[in-house]
PDB file of N, CA and C in Angstrom:
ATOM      1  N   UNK A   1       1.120  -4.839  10.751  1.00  0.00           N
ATOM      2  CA  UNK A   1       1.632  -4.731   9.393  1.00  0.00           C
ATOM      3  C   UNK A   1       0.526  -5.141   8.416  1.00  0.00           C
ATOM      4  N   UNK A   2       0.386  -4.385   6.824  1.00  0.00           N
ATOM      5  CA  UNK A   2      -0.464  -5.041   6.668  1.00  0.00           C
ATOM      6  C   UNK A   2       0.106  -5.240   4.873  1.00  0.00           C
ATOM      7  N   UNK A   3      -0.346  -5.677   3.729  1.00  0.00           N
ATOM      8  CA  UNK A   3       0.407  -5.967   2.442  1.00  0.00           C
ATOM      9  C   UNK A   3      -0.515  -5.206   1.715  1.00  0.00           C
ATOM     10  N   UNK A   4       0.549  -4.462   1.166  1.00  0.00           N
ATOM     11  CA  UNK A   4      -0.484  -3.840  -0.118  1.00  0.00           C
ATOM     12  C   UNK A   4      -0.317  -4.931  -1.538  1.00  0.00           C
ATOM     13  N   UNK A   5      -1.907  -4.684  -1.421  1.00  0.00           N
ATOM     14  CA  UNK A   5      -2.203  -6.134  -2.664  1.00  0.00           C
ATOM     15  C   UNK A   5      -1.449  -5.846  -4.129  1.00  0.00           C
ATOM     16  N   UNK A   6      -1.212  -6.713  -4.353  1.00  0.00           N
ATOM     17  CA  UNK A   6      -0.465  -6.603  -5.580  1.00  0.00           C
ATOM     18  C   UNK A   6       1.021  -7.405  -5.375  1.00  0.00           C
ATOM     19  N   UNK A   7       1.689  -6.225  -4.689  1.00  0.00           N
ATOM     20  CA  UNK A   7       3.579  -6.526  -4.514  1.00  0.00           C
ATOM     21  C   UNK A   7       4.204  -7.510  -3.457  1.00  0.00           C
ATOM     22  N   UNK A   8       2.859  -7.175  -2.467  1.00  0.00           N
ATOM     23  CA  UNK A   8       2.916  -8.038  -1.261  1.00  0.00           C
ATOM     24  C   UNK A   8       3.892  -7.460  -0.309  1.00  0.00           C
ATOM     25  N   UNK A   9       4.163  -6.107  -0.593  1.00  0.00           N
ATOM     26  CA  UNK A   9       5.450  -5.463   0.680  1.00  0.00           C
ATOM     27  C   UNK A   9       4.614  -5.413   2.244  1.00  0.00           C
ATOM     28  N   UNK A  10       5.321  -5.869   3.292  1.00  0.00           N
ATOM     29  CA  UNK A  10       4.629  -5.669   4.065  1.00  0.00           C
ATOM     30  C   UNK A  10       5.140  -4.231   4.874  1.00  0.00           C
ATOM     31  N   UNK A  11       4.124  -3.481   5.396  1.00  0.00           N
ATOM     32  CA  UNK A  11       4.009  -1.795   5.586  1.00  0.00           C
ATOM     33  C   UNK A  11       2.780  -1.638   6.699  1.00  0.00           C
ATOM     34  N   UNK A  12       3.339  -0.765   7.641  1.00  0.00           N
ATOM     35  CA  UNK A  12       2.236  -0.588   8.318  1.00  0.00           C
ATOM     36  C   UNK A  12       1.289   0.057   8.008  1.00  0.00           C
ATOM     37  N   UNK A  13      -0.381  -0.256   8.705  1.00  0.00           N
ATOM     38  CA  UNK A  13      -1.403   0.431   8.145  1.00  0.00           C
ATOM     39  C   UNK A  13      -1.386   1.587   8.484  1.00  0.00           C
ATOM     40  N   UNK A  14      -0.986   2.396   9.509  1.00  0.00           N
ATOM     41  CA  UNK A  14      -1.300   3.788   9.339  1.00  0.00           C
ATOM     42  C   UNK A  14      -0.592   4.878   8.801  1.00  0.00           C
ATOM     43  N   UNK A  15       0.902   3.766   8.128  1.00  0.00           N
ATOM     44  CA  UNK A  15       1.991   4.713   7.256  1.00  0.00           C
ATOM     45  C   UNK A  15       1.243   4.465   5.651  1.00  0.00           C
ATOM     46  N   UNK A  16       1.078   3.533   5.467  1.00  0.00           N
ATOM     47  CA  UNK A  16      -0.013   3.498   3.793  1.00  0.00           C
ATOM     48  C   UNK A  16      -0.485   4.169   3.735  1.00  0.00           C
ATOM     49  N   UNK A  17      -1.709   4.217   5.125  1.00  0.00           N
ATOM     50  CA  UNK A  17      -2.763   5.376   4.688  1.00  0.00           C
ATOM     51  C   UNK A  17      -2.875   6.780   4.468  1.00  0.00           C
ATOM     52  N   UNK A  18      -1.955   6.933   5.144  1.00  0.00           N
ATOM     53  CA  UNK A  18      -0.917   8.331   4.566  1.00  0.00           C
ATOM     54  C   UNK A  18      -0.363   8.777   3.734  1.00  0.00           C
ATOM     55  N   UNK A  19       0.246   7.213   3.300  1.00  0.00           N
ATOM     56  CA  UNK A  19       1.044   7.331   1.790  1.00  0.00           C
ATOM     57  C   UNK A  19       0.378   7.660   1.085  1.00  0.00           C
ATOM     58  N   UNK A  20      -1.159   6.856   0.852  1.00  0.00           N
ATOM     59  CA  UNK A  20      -2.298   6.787  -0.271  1.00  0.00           C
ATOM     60  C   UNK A  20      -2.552   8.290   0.031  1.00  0.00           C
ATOM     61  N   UNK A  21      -2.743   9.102   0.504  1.00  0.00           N
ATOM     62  CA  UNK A  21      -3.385  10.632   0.335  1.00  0.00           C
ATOM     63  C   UNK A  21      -2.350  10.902  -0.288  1.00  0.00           C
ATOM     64  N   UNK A  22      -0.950  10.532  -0.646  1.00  0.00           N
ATOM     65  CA  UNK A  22      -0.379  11.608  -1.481  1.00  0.00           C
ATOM     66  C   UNK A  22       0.048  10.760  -2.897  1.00  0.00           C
ATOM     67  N   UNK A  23      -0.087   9.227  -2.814  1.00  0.00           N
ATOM     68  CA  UNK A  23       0.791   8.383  -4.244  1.00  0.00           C
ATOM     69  C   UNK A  23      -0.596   7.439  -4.212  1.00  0.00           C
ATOM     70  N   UNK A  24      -0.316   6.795  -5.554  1.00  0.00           N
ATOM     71  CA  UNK A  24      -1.087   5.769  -5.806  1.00  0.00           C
ATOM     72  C   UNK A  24      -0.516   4.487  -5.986  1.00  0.00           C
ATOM     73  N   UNK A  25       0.882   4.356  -5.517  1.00  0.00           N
ATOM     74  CA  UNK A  25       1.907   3.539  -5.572  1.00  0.00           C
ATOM     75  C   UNK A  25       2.441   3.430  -4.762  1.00  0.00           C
ATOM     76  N   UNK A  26       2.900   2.228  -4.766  1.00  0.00           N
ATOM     77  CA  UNK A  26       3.724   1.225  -3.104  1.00  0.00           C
ATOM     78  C   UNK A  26       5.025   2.259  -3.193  1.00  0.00           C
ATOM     79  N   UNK A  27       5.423   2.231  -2.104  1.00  0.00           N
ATOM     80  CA  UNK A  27       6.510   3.419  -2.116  1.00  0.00           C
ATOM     81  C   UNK A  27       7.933   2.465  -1.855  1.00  0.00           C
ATOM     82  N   UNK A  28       7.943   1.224  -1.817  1.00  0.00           N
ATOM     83  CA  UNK A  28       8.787   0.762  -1.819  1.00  0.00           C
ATOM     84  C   UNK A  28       9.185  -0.294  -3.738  1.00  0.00           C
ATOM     85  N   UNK A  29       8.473  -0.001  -4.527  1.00  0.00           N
ATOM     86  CA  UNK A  29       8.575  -0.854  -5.811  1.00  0.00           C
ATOM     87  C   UNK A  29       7.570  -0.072  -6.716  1.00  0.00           C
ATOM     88  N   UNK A  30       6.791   0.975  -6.493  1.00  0.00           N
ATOM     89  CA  UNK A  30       6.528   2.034  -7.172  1.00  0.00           C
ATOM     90  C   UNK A  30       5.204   1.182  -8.446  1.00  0.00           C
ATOM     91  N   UNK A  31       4.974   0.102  -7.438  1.00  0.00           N
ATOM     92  CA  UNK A  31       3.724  -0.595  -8.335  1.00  0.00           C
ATOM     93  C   UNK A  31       2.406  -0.193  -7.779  1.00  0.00           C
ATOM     94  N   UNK A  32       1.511  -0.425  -8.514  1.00  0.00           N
ATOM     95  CA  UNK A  32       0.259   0.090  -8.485  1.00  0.00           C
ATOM     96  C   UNK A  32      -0.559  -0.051  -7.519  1.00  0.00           C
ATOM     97  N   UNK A  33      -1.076   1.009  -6.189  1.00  0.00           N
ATOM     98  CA  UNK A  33      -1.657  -0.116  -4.796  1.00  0.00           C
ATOM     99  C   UNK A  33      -3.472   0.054  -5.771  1.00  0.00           C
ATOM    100  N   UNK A  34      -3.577  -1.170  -5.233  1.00  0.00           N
ATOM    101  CA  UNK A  34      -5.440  -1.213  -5.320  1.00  0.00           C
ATOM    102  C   UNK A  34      -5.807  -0.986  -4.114  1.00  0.00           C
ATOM    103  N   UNK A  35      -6.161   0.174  -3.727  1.00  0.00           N
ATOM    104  CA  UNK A  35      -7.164   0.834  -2.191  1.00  0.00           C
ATOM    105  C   UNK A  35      -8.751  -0.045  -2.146  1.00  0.00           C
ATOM    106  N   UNK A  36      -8.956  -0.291  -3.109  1.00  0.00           N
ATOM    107  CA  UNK A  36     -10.331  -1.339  -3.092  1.00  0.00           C
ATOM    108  C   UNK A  36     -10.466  -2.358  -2.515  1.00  0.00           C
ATOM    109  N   UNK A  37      -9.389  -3.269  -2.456  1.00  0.00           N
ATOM    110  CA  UNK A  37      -9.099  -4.709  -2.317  1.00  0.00           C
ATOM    111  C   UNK A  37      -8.715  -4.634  -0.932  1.00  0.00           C
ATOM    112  N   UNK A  38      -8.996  -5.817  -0.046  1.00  0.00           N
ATOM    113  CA  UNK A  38      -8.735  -6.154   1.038  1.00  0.00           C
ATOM    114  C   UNK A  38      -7.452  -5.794   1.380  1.00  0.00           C
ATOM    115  N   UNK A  39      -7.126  -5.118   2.326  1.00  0.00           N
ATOM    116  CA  UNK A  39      -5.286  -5.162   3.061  1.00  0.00           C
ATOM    117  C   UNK A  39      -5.760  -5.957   4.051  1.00  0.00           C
ATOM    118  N   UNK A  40      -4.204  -7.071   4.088  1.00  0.00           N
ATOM    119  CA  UNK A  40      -3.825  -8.012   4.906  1.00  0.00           C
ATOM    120  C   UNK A  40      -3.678  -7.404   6.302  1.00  0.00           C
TER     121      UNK A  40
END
């Protein structure tokens, strides 16, 4: 599992990284992911 920075939802890494090719937002609270910043 890993947290996208910001909201702190925890989500697995290879469903994010998937997510991120299509949103730029946590798909569970629709806040802003930073792809830059360390995932937990």
């Amino acid at each position: 599992m890993s947290q996208v920075t910001g909201c702190k939802h925890d989500l697995h890494l290879q469903c994010i990284l998937e997510w991120c090719q299509r949103s730029s937002q946590c798909p569970m609270c629709w806040q802003a992911i930073n792809t830059k910043g360390p995932m937990r």
